[in-house]
PDB file of N, CA and C in Angstrom:
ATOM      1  N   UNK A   1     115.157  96.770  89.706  1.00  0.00           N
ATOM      2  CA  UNK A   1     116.375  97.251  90.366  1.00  0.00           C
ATOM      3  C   UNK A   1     116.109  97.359  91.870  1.00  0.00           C
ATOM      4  N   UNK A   2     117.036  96.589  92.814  1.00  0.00           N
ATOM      5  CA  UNK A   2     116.872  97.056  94.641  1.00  0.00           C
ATOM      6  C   UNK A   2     116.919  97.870  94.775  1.00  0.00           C
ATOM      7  N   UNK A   3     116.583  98.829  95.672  1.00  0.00           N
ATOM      8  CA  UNK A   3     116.820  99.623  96.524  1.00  0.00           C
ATOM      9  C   UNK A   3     118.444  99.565  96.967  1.00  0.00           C
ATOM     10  N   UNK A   4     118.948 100.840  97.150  1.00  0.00           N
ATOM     11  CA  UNK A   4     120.036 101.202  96.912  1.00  0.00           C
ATOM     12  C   UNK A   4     120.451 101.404  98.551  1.00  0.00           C
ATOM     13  N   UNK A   5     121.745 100.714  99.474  1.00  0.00           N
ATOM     14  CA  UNK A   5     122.226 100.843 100.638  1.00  0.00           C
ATOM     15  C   UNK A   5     122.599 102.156 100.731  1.00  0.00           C
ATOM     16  N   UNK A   6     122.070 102.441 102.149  1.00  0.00           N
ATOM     17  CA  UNK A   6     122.746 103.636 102.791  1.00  0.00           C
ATOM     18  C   UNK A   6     123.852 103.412 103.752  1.00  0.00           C
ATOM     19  N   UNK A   7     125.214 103.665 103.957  1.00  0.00           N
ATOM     20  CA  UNK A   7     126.203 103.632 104.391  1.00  0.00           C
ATOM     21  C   UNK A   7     125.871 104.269 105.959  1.00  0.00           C
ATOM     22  N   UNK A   8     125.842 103.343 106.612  1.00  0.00           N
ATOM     23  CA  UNK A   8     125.639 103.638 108.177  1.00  0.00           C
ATOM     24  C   UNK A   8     126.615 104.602 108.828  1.00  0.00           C
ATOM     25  N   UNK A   9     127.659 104.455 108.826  1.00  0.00           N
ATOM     26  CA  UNK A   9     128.608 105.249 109.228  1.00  0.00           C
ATOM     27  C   UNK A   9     129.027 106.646 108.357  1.00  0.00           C
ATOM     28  N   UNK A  10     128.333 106.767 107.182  1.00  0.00           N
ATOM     29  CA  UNK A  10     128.608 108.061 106.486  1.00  0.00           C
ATOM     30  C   UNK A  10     127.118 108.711 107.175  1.00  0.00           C
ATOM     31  N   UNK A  11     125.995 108.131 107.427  1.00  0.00           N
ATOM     32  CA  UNK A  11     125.076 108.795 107.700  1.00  0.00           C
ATOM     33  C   UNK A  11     125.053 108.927 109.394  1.00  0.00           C
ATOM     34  N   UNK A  12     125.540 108.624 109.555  1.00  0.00           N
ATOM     35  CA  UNK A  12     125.873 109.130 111.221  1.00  0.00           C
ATOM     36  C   UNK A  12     126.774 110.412 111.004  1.00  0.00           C
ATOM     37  N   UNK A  13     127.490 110.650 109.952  1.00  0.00           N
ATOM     38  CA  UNK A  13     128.603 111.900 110.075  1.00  0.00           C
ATOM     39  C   UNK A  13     128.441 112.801 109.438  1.00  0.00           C
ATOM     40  N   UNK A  14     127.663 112.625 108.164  1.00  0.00           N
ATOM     41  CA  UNK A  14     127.218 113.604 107.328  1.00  0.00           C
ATOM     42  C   UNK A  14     125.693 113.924 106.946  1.00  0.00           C
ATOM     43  N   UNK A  15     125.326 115.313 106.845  1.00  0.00           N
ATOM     44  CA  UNK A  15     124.323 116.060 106.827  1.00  0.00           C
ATOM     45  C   UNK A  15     124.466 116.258 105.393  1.00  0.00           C
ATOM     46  N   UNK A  16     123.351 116.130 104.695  1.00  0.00           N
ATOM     47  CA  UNK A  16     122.527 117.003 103.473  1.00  0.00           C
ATOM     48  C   UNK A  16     122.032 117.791 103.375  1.00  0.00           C
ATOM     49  N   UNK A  17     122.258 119.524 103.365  1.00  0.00           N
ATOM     50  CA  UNK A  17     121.464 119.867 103.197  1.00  0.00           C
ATOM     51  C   UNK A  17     120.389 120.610 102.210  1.00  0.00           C
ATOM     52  N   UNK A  18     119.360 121.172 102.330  1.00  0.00           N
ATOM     53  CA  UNK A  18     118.395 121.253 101.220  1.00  0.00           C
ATOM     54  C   UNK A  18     118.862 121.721  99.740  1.00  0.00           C
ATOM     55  N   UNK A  19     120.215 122.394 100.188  1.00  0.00           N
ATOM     56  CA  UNK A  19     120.358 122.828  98.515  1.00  0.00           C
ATOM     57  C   UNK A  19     121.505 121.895  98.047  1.00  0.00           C
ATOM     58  N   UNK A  20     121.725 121.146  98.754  1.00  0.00           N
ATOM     59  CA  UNK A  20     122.572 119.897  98.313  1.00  0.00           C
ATOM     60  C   UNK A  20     124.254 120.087  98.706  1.00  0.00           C
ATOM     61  N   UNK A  21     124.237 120.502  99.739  1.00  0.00           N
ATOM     62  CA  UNK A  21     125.678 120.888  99.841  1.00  0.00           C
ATOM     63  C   UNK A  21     126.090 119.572 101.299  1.00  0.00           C
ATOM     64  N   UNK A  22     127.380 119.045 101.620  1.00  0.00           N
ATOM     65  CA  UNK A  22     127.244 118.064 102.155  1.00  0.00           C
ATOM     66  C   UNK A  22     127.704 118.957 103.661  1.00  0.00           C
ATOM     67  N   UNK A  23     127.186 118.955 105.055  1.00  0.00           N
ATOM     68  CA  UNK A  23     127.884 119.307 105.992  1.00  0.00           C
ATOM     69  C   UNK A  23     128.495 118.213 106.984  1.00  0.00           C
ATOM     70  N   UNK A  24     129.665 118.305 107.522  1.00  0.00           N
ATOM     71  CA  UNK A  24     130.304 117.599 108.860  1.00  0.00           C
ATOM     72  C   UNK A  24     130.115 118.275 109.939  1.00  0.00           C
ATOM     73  N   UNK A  25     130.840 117.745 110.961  1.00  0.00           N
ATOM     74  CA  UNK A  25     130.987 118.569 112.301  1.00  0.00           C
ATOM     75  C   UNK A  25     132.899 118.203 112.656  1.00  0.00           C
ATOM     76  N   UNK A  26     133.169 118.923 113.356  1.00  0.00           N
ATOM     77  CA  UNK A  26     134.853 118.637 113.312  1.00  0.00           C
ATOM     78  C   UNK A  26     135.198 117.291 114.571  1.00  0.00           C
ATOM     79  N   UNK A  27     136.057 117.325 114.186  1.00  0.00           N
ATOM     80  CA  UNK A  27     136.681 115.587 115.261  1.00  0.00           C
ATOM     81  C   UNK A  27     137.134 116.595 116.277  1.00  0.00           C
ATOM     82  N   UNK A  28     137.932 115.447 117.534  1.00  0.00           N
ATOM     83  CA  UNK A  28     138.558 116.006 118.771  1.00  0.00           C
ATOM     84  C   UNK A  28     137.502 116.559 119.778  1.00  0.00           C
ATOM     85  N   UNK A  29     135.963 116.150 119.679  1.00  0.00           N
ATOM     86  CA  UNK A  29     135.445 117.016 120.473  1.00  0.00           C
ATOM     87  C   UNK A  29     135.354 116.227 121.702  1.00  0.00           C
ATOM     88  N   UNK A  30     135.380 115.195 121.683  1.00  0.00           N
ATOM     89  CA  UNK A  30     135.096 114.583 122.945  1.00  0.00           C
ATOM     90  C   UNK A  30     135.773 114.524 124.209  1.00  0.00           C
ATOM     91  N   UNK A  31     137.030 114.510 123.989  1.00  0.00           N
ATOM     92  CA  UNK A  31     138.006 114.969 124.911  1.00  0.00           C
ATOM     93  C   UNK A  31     139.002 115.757 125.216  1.00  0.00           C
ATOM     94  N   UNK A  32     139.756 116.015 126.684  1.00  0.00           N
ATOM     95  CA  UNK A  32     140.909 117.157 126.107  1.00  0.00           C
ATOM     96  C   UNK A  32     140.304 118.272 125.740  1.00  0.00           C
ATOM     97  N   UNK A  33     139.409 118.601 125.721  1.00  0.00           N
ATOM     98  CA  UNK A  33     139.013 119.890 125.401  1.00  0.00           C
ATOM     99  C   UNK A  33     138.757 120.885 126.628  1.00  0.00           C
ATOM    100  N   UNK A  34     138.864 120.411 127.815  1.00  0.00           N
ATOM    101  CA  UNK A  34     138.879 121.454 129.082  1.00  0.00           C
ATOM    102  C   UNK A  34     139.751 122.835 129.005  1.00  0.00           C
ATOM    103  N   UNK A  35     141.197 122.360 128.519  1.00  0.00           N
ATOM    104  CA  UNK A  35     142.262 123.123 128.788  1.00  0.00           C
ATOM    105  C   UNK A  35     142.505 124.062 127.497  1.00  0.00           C
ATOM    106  N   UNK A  36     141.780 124.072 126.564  1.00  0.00           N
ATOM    107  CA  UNK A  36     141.176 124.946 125.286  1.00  0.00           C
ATOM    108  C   UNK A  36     140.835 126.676 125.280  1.00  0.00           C
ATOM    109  N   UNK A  37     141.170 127.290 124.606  1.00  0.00           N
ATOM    110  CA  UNK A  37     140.357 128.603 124.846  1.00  0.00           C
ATOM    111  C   UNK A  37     139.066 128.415 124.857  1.00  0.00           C
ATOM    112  N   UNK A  38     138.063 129.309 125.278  1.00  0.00           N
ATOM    113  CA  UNK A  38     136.893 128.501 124.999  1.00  0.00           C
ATOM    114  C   UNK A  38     136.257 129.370 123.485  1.00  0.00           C
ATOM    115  N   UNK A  39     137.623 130.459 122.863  1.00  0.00           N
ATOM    116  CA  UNK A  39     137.066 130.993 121.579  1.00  0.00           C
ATOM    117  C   UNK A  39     137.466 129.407 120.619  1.00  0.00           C
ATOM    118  N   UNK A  40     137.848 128.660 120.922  1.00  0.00           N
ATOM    119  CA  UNK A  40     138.360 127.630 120.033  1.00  0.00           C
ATOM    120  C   UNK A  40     137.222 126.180 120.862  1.00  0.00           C
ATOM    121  N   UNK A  41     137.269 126.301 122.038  1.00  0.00           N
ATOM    122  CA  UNK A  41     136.196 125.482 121.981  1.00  0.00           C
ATOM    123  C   UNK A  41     134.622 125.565 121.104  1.00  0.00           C
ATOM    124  N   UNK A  42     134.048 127.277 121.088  1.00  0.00           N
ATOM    125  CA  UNK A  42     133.447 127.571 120.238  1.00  0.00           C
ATOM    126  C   UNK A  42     133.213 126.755 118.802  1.00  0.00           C
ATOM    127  N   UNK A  43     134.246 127.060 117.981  1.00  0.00           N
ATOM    128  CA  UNK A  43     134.488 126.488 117.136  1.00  0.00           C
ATOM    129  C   UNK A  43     134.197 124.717 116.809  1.00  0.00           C
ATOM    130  N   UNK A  44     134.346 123.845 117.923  1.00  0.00           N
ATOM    131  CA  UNK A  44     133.604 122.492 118.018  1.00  0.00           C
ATOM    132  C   UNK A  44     132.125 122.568 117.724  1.00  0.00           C
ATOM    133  N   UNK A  45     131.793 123.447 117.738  1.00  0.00           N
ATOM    134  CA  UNK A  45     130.352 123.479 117.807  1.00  0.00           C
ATOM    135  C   UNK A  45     128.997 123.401 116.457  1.00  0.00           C
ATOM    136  N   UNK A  46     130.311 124.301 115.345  1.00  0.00           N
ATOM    137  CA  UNK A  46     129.934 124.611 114.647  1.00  0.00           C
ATOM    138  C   UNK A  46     129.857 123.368 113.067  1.00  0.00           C
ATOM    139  N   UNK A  47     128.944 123.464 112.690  1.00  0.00           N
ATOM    140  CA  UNK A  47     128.988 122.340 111.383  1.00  0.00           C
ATOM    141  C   UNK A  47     129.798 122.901 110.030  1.00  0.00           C
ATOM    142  N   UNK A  48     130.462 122.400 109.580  1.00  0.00           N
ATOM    143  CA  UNK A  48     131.424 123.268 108.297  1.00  0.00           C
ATOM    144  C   UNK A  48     131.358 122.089 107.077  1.00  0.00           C
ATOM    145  N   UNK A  49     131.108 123.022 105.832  1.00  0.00           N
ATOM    146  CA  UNK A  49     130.808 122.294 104.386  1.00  0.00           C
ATOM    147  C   UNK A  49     131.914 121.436 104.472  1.00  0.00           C
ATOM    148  N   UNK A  50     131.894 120.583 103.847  1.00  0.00           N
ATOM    149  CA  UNK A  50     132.602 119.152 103.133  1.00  0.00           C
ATOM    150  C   UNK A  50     133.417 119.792 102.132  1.00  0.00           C
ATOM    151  N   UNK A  51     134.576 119.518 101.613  1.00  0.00           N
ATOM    152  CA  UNK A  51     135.252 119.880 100.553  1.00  0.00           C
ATOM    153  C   UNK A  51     134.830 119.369  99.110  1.00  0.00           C
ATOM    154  N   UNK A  52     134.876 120.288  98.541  1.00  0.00           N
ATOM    155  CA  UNK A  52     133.817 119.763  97.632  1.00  0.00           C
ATOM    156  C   UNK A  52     134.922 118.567  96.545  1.00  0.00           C
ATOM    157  N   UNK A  53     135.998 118.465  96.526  1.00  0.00           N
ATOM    158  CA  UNK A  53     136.601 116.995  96.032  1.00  0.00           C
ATOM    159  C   UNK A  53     135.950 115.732  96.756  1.00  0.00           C
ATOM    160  N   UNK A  54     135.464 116.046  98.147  1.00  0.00           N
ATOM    161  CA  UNK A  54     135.075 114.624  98.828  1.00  0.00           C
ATOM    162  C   UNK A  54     133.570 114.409  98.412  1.00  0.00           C
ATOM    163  N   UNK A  55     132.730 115.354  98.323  1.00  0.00           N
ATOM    164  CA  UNK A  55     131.068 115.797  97.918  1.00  0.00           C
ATOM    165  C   UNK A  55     130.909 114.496  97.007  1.00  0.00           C
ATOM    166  N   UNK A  56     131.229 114.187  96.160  1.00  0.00           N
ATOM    167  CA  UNK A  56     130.378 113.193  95.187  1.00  0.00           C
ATOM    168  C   UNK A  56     130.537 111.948  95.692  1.00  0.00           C
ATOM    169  N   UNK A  57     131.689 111.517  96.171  1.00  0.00           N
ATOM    170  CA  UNK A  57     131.854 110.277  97.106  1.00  0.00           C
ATOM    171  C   UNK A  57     131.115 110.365  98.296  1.00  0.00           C
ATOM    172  N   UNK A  58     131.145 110.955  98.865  1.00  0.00           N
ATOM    173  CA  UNK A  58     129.737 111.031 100.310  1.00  0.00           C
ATOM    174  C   UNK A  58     128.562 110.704  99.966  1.00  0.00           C
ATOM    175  N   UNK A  59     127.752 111.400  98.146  1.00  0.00           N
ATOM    176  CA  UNK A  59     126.580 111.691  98.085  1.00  0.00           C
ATOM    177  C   UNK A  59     126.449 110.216  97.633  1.00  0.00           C
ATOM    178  N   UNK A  60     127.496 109.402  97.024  1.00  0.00           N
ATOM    179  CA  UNK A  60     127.185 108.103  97.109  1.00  0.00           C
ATOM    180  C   UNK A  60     127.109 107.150  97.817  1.00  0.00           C
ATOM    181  N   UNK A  61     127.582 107.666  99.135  1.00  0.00           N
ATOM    182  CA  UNK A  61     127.434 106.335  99.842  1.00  0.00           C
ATOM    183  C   UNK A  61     125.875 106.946 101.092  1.00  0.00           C
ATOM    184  N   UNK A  62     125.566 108.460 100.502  1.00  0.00           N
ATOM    185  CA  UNK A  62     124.239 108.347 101.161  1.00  0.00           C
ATOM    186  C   UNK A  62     122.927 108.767  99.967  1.00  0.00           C
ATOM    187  N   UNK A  63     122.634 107.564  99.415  1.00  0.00           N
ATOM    188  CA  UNK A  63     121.686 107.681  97.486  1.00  0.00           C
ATOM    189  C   UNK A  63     120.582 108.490  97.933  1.00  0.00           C
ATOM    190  N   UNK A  64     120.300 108.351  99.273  1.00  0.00           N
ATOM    191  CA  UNK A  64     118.462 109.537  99.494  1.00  0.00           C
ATOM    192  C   UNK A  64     119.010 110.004 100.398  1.00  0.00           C
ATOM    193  N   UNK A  65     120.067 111.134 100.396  1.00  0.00           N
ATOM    194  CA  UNK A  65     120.164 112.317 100.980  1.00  0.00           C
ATOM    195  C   UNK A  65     119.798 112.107 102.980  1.00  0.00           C
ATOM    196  N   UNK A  66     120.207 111.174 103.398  1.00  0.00           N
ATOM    197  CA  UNK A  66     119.785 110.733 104.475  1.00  0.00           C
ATOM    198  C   UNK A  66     120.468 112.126 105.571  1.00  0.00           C
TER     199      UNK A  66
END
Protein backbone atom coordinates (compact mmCIF):
# COMPACT_ATOMS: atom_id res chain seq x y z
CA UNK A 1 0.00 0.00 0.00
CA UNK A 2 1.57 3.92 -0.86
CA UNK A 3 1.91 6.19 1.35
CA UNK A 4 -1.04 8.22 1.81
CA UNK A 5 -1.14 12.30 0.35
CA UNK A 6 -1.22 15.09 2.56
CA UNK A 7 -3.47 17.90 1.30
CA UNK A 8 -1.26 21.01 1.02
CA UNK A 9 -3.69 23.53 1.50
CA UNK A 10 -5.57 21.80 4.49
CA UNK A 11 -2.13 21.62 6.12
CA UNK A 12 -1.28 25.13 5.76
CA UNK A 13 -4.77 25.90 7.68
CA UNK A 14 -5.21 23.34 10.05
CA UNK A 15 -3.48 22.33 13.31
CA UNK A 16 -3.68 18.88 15.16
CA UNK A 17 -3.52 18.91 18.23
CA UNK A 18 -2.08 16.26 20.72
CA UNK A 19 -5.36 15.06 21.93
CA UNK A 20 -6.71 15.06 18.51
CA UNK A 21 -8.91 17.90 18.31
CA UNK A 22 -8.58 19.88 14.88
CA UNK A 23 -7.65 23.83 15.39
CA UNK A 24 -8.05 26.91 12.69
CA UNK A 25 -7.28 30.46 12.97
CA UNK A 26 -10.16 32.93 11.73
CA UNK A 27 -10.17 34.64 8.05
CA UNK A 28 -10.28 38.59 7.44
CA UNK A 29 -7.04 39.08 9.14
CA UNK A 30 -5.08 40.52 6.65
CA UNK A 31 -6.77 43.53 5.89
CA UNK A 32 -9.21 46.29 6.92
CA UNK A 33 -8.50 45.57 10.16
CA UNK A 34 -7.05 49.15 11.23
CA UNK A 35 -10.47 50.66 11.81
CA UNK A 36 -11.54 47.59 14.29
CA UNK A 37 -11.84 47.76 18.04
CA UNK A 38 -8.76 46.47 18.99
CA UNK A 39 -11.02 44.14 21.71
CA UNK A 40 -12.10 42.48 18.32
CA UNK A 41 -8.87 42.79 16.72
CA UNK A 42 -7.76 40.65 19.75
CA UNK A 43 -9.84 38.08 18.79
CA UNK A 44 -7.79 37.52 15.18
CA UNK A 45 -5.30 36.26 17.13
CA UNK A 46 -6.63 33.58 18.71
CA UNK A 47 -6.81 29.77 17.26
CA UNK A 48 -10.52 28.26 17.76
CA UNK A 49 -11.56 24.33 17.51
CA UNK A 50 -12.99 23.18 14.15
CA UNK A 51 -16.61 22.15 14.33
CA UNK A 52 -16.68 18.97 15.02
CA UNK A 53 -19.20 18.01 11.75
CA UNK A 54 -16.08 19.28 9.64
CA UNK A 55 -13.31 17.14 12.08
CA UNK A 56 -13.39 13.82 10.17
CA UNK A 57 -13.14 15.39 6.73
CA UNK A 58 -10.02 17.54 7.70
CA UNK A 59 -8.46 14.47 9.56
CA UNK A 60 -8.63 12.97 6.11
CA UNK A 61 -7.21 15.05 4.03
CA UNK A 62 -4.30 15.41 6.75
CA UNK A 63 -3.63 10.98 7.35
CA UNK A 64 -0.34 11.90 9.85
CA UNK A 65 -1.74 14.58 11.77
CA UNK A 66 0.53 17.11 9.96
Amino acid sequence: MPKMKTHKGARRRFNITGSGKVMRTKGGKSHLRRKKPQRVRRLYDETIAVDPVDCKRIKRLLPYGV
